[in-house]
PDB file of N, CA and C in Angstrom:
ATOM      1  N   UNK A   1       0.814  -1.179   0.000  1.00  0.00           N
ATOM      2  CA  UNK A   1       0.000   0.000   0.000  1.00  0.00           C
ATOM      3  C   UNK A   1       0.863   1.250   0.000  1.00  0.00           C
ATOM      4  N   UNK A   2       1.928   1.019   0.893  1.00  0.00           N
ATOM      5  CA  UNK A   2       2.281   2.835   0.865  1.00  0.00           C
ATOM      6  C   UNK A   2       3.645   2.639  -0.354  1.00  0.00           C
ATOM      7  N   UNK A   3       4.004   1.503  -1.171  1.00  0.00           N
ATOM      8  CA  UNK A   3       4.830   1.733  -2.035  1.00  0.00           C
ATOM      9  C   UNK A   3       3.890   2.762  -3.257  1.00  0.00           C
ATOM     10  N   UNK A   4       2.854   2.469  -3.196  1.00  0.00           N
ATOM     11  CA  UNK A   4       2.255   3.492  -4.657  1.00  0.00           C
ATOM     12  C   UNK A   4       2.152   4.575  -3.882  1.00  0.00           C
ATOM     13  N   UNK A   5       2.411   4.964  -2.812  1.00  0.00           N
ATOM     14  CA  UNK A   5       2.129   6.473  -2.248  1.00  0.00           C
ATOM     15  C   UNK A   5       3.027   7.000  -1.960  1.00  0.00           C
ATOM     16  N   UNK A   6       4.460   7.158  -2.744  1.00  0.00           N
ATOM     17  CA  UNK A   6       5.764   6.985  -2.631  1.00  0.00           C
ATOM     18  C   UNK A   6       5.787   8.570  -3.102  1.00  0.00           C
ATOM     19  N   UNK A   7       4.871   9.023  -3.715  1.00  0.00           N
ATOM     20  CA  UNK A   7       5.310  10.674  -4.189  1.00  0.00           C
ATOM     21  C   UNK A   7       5.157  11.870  -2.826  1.00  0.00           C
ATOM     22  N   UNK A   8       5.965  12.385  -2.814  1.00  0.00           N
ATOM     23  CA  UNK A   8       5.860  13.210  -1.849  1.00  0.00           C
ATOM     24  C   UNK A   8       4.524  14.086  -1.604  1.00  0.00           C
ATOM     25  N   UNK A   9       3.791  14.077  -0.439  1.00  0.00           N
ATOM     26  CA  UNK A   9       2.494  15.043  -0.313  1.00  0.00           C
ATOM     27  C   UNK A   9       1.439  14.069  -0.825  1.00  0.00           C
ATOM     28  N   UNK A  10       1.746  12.977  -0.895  1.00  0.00           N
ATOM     29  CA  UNK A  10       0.077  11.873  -1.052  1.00  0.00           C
ATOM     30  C   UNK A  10      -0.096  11.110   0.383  1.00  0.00           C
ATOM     31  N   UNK A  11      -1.098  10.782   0.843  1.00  0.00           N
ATOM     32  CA  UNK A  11      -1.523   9.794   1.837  1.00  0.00           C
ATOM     33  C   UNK A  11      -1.719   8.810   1.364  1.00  0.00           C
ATOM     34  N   UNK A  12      -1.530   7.746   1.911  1.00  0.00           N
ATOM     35  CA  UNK A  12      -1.818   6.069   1.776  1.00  0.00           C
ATOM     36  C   UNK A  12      -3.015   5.811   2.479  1.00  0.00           C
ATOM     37  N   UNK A  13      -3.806   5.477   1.590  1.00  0.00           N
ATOM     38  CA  UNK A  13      -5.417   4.876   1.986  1.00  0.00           C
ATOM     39  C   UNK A  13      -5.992   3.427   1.361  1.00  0.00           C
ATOM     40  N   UNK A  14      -5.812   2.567   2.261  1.00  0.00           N
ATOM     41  CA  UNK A  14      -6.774   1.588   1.996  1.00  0.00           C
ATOM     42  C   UNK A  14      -7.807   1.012   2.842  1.00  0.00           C
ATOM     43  N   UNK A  15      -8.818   0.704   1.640  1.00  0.00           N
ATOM     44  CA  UNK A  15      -9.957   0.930   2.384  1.00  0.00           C
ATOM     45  C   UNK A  15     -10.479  -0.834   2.162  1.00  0.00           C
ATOM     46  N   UNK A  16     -11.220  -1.833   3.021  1.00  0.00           N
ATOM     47  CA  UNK A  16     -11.036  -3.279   2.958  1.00  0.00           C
ATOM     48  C   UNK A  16     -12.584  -3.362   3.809  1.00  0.00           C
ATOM     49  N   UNK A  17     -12.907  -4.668   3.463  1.00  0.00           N
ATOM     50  CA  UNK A  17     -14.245  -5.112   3.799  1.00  0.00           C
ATOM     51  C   UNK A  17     -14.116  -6.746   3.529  1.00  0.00           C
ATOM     52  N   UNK A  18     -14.314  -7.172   4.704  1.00  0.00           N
ATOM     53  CA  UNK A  18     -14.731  -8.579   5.265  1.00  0.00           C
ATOM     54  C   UNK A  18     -16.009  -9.363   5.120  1.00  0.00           C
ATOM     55  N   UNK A  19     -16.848 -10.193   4.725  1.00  0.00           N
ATOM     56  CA  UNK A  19     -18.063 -10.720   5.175  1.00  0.00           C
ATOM     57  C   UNK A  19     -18.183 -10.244   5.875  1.00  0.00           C
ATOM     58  N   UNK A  20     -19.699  -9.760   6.356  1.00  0.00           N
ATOM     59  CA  UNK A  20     -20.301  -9.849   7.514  1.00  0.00           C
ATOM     60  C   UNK A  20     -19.928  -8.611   8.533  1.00  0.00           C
ATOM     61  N   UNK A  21     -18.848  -7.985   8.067  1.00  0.00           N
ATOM     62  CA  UNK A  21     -17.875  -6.854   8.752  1.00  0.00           C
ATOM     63  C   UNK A  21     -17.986  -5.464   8.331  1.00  0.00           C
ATOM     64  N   UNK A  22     -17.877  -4.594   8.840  1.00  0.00           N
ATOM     65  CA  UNK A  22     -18.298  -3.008   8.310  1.00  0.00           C
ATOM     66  C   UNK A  22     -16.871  -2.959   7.543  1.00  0.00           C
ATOM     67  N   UNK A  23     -16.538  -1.669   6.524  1.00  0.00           N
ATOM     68  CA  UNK A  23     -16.011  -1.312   5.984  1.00  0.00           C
ATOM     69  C   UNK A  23     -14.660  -0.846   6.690  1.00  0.00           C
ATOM     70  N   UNK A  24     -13.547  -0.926   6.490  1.00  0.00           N
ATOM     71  CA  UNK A  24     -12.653  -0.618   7.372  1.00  0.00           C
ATOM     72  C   UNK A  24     -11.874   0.368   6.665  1.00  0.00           C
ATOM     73  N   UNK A  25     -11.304   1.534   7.355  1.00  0.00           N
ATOM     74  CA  UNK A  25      -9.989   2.231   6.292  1.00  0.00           C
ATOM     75  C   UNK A  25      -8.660   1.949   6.989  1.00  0.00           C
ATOM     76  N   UNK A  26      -6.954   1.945   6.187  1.00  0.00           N
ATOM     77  CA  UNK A  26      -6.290   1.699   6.888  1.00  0.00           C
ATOM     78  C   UNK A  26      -5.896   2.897   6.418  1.00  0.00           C
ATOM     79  N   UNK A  27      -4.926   4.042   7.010  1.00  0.00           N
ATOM     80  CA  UNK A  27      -4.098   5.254   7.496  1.00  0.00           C
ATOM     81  C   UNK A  27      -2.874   5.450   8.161  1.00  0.00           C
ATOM     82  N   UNK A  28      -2.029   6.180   7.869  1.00  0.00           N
ATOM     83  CA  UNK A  28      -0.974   6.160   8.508  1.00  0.00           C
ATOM     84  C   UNK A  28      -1.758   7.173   9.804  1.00  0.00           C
ATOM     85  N   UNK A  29      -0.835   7.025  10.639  1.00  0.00           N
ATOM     86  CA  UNK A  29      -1.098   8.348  11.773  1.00  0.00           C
ATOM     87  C   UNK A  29      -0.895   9.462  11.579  1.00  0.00           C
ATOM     88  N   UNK A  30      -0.465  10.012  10.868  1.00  0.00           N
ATOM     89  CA  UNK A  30       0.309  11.265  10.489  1.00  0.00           C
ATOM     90  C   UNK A  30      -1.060  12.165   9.891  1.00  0.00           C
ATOM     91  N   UNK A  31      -1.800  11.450   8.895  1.00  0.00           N
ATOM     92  CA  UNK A  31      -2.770  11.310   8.483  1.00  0.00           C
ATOM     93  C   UNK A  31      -4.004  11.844   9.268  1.00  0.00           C
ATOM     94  N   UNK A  32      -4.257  11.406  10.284  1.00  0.00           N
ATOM     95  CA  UNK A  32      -5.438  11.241  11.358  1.00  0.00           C
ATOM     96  C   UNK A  32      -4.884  12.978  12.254  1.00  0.00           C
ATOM     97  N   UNK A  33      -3.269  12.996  13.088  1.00  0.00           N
ATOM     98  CA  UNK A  33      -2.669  13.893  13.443  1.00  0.00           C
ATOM     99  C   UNK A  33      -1.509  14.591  12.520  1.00  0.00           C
ATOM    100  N   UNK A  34      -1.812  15.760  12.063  1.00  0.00           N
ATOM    101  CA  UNK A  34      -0.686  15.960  10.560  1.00  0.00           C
ATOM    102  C   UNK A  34       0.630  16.508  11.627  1.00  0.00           C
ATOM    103  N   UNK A  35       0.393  17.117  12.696  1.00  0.00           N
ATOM    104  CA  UNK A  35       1.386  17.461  13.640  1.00  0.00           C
ATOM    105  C   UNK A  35       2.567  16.397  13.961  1.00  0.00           C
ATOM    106  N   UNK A  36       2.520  14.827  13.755  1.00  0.00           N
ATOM    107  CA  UNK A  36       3.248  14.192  14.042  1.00  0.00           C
ATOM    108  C   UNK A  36       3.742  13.308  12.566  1.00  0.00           C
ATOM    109  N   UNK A  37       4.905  13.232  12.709  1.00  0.00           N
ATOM    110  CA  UNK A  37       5.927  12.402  11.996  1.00  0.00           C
ATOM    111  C   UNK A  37       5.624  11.309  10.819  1.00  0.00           C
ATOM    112  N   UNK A  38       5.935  12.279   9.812  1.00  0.00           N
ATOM    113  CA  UNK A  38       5.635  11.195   8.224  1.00  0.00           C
ATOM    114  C   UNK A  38       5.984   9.880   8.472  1.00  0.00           C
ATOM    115  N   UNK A  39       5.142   9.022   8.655  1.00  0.00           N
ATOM    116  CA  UNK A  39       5.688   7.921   8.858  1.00  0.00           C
ATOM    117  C   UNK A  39       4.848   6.934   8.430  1.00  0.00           C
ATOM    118  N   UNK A  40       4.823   6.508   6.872  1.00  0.00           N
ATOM    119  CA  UNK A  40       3.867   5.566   6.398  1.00  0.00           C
ATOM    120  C   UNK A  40       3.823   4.206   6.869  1.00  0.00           C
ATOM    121  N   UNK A  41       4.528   3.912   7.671  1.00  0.00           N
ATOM    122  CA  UNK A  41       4.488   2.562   8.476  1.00  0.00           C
ATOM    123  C   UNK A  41       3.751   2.501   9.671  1.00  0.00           C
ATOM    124  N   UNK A  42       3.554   3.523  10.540  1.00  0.00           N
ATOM    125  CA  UNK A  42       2.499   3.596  11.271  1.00  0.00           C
ATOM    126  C   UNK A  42       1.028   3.906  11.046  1.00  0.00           C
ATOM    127  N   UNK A  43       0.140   2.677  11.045  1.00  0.00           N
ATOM    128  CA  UNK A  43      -1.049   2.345  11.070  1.00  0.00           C
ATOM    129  C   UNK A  43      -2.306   2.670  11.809  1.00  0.00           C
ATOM    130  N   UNK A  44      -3.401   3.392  11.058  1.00  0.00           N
ATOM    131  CA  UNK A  44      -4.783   3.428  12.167  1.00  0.00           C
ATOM    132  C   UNK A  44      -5.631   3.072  11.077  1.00  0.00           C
ATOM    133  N   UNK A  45      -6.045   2.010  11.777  1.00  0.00           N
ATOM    134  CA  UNK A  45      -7.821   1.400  11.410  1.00  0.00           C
ATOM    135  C   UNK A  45      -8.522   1.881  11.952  1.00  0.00           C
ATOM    136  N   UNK A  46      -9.257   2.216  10.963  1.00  0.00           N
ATOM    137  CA  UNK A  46     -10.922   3.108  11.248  1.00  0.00           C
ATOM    138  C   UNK A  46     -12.441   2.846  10.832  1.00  0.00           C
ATOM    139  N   UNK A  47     -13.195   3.162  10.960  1.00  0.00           N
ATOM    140  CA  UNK A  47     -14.253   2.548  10.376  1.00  0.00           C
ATOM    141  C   UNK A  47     -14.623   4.050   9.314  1.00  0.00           C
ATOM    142  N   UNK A  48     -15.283   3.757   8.357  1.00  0.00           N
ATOM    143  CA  UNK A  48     -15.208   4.833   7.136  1.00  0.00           C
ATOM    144  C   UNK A  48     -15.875   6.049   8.175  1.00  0.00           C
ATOM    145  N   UNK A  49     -16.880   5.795   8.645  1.00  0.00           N
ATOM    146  CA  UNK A  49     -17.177   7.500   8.840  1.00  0.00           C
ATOM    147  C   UNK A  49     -16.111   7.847   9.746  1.00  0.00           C
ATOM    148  N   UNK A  50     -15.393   7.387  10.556  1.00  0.00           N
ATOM    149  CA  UNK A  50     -14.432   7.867  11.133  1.00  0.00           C
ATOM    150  C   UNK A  50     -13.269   8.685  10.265  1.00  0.00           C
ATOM    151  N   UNK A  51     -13.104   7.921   9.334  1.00  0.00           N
ATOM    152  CA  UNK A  51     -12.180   8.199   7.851  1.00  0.00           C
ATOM    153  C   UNK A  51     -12.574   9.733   7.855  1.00  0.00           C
ATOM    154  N   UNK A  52     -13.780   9.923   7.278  1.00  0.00           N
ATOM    155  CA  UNK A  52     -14.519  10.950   6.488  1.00  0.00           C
ATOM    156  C   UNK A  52     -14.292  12.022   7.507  1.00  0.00           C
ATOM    157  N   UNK A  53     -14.255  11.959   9.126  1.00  0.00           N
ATOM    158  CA  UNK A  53     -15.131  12.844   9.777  1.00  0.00           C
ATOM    159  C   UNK A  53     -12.923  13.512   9.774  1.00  0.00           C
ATOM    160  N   UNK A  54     -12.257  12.548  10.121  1.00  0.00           N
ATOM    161  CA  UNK A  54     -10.769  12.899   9.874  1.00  0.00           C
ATOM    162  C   UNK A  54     -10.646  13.759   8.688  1.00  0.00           C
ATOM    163  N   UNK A  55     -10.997  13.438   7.246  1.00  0.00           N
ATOM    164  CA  UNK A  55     -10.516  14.224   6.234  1.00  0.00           C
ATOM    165  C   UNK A  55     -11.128  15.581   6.274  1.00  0.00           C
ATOM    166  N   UNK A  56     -12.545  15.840   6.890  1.00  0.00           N
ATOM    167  CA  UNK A  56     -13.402  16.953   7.033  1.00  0.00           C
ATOM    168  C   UNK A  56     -12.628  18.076   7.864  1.00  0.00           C
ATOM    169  N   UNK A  57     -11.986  17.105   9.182  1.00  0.00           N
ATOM    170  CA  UNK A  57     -11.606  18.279  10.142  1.00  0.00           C
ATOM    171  C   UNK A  57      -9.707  18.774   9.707  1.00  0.00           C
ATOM    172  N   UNK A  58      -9.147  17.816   8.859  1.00  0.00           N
ATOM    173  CA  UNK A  58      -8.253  18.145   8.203  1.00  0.00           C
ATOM    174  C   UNK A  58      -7.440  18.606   6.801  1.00  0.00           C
ATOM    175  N   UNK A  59      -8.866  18.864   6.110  1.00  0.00           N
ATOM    176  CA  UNK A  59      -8.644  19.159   5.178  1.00  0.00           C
ATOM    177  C   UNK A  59      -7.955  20.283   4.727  1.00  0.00           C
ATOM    178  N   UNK A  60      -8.134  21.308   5.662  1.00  0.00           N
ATOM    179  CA  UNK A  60      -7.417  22.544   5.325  1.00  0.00           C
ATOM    180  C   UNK A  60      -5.831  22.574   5.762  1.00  0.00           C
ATOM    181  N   UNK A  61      -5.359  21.799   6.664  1.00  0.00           N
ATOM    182  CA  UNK A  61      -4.004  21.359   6.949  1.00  0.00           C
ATOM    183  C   UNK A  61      -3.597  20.674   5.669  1.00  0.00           C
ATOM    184  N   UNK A  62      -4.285  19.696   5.354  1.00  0.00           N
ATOM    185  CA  UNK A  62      -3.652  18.856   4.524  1.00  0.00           C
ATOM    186  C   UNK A  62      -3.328  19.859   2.743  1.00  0.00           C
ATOM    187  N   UNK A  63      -4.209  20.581   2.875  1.00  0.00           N
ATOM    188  CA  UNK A  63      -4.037  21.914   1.660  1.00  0.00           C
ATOM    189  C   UNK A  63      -3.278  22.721   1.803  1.00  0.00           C
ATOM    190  N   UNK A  64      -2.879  23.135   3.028  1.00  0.00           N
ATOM    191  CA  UNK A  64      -1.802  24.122   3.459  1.00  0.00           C
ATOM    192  C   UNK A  64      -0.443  23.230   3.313  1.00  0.00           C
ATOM    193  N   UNK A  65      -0.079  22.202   3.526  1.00  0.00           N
ATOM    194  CA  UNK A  65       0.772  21.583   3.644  1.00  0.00           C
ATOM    195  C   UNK A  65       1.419  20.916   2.176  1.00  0.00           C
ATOM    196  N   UNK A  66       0.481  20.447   1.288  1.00  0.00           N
ATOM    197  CA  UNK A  66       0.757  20.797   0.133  1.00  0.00           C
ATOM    198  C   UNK A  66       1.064  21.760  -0.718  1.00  0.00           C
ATOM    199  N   UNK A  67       0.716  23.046  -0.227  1.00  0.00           N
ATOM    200  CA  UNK A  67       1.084  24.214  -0.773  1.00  0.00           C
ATOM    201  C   UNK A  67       2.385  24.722  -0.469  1.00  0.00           C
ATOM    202  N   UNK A  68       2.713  24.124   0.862  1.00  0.00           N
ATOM    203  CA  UNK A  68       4.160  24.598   1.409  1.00  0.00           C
ATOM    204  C   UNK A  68       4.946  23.567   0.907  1.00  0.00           C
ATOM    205  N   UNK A  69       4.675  22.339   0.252  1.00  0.00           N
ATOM    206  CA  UNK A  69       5.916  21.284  -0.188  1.00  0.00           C
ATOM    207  C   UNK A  69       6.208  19.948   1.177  1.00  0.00           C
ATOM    208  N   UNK A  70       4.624  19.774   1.809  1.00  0.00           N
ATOM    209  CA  UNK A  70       4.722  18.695   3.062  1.00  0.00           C
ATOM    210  C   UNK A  70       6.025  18.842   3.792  1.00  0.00           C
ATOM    211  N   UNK A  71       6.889  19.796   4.191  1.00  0.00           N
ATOM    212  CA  UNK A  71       7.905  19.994   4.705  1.00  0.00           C
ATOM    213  C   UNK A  71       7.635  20.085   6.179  1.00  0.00           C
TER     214      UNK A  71
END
């Protein structure tokens, strides 16, 4: 998963579903908190609206941060 997200300033998202099981997303942490440490190896499972309610309250970080070069 995070080898295709290898370009600088993308997030790694996968999103997986089980029988019988709600929808799951997987995330780095960095992702969820942009304040802490690029680190596509650290993992948070979420359930999608959790996903959604994360990209809502971070969206404007995650735009600012692309604009500055994710530095």
């Amino acid at each position: 998963m995070c080898d295709s997200a290898d370009n600088e300033g993308t997030i790694p998202v996968l999103i997986f579903k089980f029988n019988r099981v709600p929808t799951r997303v997987a995330i780095p942490l960095h992702a969820v908190n942009p304040e802490w440490e690029v680190d596509n190896q650290k993992m948070a499972i979420m359930s999608m609206d959790d996903w959604l309610n994360v990209i809502k309250s971070n969206w404007s970080i995650y735009k600012q941060k692309e604009e500055d070069g994710w530095n």
